[in-house]
Each structure stands twice: as structure tokens, then as C-alpha cells.
PDB file of N, CA and C in Angstrom:
ATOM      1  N   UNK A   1     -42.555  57.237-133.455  1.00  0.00           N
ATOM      2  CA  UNK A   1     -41.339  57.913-133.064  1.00  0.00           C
ATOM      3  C   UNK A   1     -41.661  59.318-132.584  1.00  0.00           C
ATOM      4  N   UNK A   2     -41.306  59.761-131.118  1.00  0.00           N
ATOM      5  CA  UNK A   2     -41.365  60.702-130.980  1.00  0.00           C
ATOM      6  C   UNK A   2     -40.033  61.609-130.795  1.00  0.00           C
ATOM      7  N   UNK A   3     -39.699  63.304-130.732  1.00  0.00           N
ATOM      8  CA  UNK A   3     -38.775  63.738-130.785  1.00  0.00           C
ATOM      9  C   UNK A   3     -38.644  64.506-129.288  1.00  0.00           C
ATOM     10  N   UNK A   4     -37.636  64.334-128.910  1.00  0.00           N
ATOM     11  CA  UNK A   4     -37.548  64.829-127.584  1.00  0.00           C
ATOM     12  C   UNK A   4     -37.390  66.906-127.345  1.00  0.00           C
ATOM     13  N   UNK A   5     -37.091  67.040-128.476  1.00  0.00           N
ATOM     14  CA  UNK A   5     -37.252  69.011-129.108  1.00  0.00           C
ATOM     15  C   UNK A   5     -38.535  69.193-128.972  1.00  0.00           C
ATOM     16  N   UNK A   6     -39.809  68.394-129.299  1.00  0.00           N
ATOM     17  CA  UNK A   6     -41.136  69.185-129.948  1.00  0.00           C
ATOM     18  C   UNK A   6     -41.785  68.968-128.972  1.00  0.00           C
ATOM     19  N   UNK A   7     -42.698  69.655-128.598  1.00  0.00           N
ATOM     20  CA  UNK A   7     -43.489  70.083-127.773  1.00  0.00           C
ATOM     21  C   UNK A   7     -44.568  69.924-128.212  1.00  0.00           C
ATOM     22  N   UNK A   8     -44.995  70.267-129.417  1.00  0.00           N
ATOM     23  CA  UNK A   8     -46.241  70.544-129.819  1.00  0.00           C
ATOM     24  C   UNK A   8     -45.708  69.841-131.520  1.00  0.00           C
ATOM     25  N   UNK A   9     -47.055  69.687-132.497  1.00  0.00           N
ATOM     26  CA  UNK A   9     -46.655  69.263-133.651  1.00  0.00           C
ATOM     27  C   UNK A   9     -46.292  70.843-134.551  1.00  0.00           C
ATOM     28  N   UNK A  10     -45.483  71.179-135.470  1.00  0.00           N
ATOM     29  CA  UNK A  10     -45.101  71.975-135.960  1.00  0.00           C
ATOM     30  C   UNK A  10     -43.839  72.247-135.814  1.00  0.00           C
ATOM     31  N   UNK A  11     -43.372  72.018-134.474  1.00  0.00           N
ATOM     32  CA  UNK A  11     -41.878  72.574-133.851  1.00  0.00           C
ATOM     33  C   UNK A  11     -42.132  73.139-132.271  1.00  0.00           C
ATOM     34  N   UNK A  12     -40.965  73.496-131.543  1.00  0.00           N
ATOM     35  CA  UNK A  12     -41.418  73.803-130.395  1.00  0.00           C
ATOM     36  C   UNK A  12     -41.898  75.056-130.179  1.00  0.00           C
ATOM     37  N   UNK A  13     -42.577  75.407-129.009  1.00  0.00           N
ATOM     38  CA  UNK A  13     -43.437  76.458-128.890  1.00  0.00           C
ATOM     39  C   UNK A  13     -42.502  78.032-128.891  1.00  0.00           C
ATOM     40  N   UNK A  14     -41.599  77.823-128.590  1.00  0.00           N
ATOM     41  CA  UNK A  14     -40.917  79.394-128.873  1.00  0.00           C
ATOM     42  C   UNK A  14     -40.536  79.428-129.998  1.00  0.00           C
ATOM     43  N   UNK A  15     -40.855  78.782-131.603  1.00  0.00           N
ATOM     44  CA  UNK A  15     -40.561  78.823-132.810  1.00  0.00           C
ATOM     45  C   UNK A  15     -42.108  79.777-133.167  1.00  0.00           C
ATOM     46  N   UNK A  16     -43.012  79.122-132.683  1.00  0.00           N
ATOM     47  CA  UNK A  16     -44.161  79.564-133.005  1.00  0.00           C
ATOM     48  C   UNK A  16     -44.205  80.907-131.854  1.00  0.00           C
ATOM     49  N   UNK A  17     -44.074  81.211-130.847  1.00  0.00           N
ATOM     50  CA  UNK A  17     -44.194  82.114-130.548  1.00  0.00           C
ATOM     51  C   UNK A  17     -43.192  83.467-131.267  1.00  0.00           C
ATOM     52  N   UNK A  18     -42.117  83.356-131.281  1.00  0.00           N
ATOM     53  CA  UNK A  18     -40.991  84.022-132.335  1.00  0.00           C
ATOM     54  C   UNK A  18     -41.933  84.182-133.427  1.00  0.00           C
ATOM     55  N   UNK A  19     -42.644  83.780-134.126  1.00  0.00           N
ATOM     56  CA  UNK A  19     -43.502  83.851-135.462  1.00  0.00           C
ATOM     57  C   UNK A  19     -44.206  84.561-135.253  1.00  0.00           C
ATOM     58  N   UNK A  20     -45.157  84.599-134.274  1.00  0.00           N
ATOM     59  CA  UNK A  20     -46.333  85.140-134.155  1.00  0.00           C
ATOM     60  C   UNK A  20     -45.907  86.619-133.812  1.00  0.00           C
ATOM     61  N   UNK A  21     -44.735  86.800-133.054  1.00  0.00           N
ATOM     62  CA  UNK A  21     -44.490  88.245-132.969  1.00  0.00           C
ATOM     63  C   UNK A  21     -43.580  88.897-133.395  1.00  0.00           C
ATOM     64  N   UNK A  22     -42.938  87.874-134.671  1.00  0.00           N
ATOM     65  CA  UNK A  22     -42.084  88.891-135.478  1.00  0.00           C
ATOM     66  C   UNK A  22     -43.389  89.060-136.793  1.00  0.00           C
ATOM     67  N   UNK A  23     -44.621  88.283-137.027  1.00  0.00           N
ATOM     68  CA  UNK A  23     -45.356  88.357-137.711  1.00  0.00           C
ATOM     69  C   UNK A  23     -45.910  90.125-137.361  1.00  0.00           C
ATOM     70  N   UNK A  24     -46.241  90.043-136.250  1.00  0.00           N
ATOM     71  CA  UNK A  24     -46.810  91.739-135.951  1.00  0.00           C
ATOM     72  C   UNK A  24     -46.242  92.606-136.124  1.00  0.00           C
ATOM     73  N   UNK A  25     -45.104  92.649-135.784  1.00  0.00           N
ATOM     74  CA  UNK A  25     -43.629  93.414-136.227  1.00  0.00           C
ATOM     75  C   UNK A  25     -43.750  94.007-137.473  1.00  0.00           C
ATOM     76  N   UNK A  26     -43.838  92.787-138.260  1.00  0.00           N
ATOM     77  CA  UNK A  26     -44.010  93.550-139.998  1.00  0.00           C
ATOM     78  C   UNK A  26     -45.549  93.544-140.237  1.00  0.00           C
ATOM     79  N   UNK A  27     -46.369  93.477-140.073  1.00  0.00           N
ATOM     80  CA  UNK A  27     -47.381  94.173-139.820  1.00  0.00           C
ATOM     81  C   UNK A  27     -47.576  96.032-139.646  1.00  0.00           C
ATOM     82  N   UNK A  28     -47.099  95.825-138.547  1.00  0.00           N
ATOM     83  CA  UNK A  28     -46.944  97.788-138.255  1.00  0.00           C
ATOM     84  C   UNK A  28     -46.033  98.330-138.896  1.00  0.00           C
ATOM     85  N   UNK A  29     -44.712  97.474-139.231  1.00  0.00           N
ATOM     86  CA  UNK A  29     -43.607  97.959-140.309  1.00  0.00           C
ATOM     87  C   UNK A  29     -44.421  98.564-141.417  1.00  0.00           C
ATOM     88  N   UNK A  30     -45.062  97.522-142.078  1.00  0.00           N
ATOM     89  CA  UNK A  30     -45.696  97.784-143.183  1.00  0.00           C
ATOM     90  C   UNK A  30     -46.952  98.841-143.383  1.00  0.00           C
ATOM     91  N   UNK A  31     -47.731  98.739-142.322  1.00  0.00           N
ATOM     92  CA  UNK A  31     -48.610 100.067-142.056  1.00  0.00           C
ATOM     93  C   UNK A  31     -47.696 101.606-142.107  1.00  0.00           C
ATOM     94  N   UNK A  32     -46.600 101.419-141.305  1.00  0.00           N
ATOM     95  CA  UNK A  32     -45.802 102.650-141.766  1.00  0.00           C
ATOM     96  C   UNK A  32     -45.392 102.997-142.683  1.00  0.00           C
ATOM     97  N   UNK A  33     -44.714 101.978-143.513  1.00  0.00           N
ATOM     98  CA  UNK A  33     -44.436 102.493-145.080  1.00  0.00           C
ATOM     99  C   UNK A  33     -45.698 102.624-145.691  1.00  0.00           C
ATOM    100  N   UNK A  34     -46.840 101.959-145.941  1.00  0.00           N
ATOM    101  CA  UNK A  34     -47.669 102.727-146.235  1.00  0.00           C
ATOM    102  C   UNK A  34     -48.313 104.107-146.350  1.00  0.00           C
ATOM    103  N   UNK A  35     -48.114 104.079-144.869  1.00  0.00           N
ATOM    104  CA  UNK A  35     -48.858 105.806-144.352  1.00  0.00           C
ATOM    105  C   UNK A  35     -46.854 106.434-145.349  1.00  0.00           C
ATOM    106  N   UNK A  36     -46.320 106.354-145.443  1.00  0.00           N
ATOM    107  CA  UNK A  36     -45.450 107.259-145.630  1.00  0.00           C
ATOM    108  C   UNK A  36     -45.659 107.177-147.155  1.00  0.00           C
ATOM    109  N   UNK A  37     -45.708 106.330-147.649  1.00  0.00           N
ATOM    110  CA  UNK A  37     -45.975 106.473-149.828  1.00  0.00           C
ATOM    111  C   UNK A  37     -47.296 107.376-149.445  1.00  0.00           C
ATOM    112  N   UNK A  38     -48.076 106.783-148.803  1.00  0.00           N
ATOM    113  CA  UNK A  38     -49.727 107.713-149.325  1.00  0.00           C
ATOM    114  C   UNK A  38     -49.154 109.329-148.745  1.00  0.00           C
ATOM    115  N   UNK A  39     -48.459 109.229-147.426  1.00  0.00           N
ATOM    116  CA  UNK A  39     -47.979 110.967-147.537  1.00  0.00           C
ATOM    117  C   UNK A  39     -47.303 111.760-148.737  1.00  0.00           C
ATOM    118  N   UNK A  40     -46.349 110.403-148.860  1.00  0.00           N
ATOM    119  CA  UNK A  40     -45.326 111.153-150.183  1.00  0.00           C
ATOM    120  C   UNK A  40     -45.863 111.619-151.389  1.00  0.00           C
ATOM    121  N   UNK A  41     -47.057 110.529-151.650  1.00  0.00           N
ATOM    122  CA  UNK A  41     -47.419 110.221-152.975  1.00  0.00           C
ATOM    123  C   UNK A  41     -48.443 112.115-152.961  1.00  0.00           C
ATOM    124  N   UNK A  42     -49.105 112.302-151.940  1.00  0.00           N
ATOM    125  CA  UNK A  42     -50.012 112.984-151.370  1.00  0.00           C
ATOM    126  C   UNK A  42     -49.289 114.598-152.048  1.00  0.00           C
ATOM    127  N   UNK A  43     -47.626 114.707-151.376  1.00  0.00           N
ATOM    128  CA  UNK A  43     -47.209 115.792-151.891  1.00  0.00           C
ATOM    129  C   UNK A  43     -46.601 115.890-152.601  1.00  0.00           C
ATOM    130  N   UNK A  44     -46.350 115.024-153.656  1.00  0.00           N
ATOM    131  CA  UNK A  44     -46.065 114.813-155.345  1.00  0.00           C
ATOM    132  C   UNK A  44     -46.855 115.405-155.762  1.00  0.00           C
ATOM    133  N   UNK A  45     -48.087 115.165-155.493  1.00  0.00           N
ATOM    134  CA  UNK A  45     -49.442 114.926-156.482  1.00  0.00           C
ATOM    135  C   UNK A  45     -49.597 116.665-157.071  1.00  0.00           C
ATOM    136  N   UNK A  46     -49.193 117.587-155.977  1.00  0.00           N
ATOM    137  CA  UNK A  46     -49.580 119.062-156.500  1.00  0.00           C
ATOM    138  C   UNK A  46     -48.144 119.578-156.817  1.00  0.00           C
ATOM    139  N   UNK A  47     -48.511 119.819-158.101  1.00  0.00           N
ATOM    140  CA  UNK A  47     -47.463 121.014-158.748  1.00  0.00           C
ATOM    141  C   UNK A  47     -46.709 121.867-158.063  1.00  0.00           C
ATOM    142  N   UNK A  48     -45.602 122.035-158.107  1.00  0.00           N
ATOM    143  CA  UNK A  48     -45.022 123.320-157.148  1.00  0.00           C
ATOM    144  C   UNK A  48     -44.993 124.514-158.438  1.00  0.00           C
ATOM    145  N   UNK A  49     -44.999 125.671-157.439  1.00  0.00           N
ATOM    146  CA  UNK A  49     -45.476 126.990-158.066  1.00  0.00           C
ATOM    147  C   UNK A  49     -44.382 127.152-159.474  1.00  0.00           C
ATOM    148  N   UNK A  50     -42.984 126.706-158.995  1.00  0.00           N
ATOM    149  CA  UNK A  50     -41.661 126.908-159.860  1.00  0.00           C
ATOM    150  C   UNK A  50     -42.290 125.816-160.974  1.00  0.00           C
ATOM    151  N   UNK A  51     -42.293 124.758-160.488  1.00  0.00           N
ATOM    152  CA  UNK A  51     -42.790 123.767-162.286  1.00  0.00           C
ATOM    153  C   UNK A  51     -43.685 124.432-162.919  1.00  0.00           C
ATOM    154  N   UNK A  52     -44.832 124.801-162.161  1.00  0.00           N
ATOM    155  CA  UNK A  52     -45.736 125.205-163.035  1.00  0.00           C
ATOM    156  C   UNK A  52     -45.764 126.777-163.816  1.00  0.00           C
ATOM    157  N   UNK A  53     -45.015 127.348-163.203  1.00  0.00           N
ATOM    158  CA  UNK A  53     -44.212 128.234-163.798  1.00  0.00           C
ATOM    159  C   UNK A  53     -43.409 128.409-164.946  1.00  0.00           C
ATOM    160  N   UNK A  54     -42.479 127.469-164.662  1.00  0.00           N
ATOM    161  CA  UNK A  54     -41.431 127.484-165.756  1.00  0.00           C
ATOM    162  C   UNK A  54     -41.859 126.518-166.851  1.00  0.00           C
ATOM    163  N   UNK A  55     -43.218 126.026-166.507  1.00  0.00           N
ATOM    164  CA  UNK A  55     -44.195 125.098-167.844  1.00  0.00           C
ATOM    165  C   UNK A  55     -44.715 126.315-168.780  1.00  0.00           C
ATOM    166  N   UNK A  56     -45.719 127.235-167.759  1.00  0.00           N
ATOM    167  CA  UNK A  56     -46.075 128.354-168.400  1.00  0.00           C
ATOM    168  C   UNK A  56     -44.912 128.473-169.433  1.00  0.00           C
ATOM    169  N   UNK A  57     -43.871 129.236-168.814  1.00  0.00           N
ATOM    170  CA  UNK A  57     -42.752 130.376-169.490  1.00  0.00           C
ATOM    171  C   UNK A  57     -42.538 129.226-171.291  1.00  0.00           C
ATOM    172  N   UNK A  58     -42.173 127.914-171.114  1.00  0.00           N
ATOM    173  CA  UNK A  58     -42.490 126.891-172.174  1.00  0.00           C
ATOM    174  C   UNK A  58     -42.854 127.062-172.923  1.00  0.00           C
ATOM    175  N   UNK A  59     -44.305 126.893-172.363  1.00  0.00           N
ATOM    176  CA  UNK A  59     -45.495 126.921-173.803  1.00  0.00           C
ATOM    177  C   UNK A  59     -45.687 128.307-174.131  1.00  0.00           C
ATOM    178  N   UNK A  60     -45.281 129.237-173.664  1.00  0.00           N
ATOM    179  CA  UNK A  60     -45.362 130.899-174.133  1.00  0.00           C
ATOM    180  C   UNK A  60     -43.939 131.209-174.731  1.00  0.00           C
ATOM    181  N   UNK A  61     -43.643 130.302-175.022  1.00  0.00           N
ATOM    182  CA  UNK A  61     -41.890 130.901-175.439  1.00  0.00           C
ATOM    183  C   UNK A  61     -41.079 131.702-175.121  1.00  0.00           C
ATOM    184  N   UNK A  62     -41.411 132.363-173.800  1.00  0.00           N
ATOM    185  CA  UNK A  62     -40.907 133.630-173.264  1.00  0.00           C
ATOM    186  C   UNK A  62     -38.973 133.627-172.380  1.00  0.00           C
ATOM    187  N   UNK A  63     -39.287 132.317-172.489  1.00  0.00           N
ATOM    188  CA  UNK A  63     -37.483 131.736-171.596  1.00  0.00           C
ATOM    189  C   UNK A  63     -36.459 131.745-172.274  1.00  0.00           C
TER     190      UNK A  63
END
């Protein structure tokens, strides 16, 4: 039995083409959120002058 839709075995060829380039799509999607956590994460990572400040004033009991 063959199906008069398929072209190829899997489904027809603009199913697989649709795949292949919404596959890349989230590909670079995902490279971007990446690069943006490793930026974010990047300027979390250092103390701002005020936290570390008002940590001091803390542990010196001075506040």
C-alpha cells in the first residue's frame, strides 16, 4: 500500500524540511540564552560596593 501524501518514507518532504529549519532556529535561540545567563551570571558574581558595605557596617555593629 502506498500513500498518495508521501514522498519520501517518514512523511512528505516539507515536514522534514520545516524540521530541519525550525531545528536551527532553536539552536541559535538557545546559544543566545546561553550567552545571556553566562553574561548575567558573570555580573552577579561580583559584589556591589553597597552590599559589601552594608555587610561590613553588620559585622562591625556600627548601623
Amino acid at each position: 500500500m502506498t500513500s498518495a501524501g508521501k514522498s519520501q518514507p517518514g512523511g512528505p518532504k516539507y515536514i522534514n524540511d520545516f524540521s530541519k529549519a525550525l531545528a536551527g532556529e532553536v539552536k541559535i535561540l538557545l546559544a543566545e540564552v546561553g550567552k545571556l545567563r553566562d553574561e548575567r551570571r558573570a555580573r552577579c558574581s561580583f559584589p556591589s560596593p553597597v552590599r559589601v558595605d552594608l555587610g561590613q557596617r553588620m559585622n562591625l555593629g556600627t548601623m
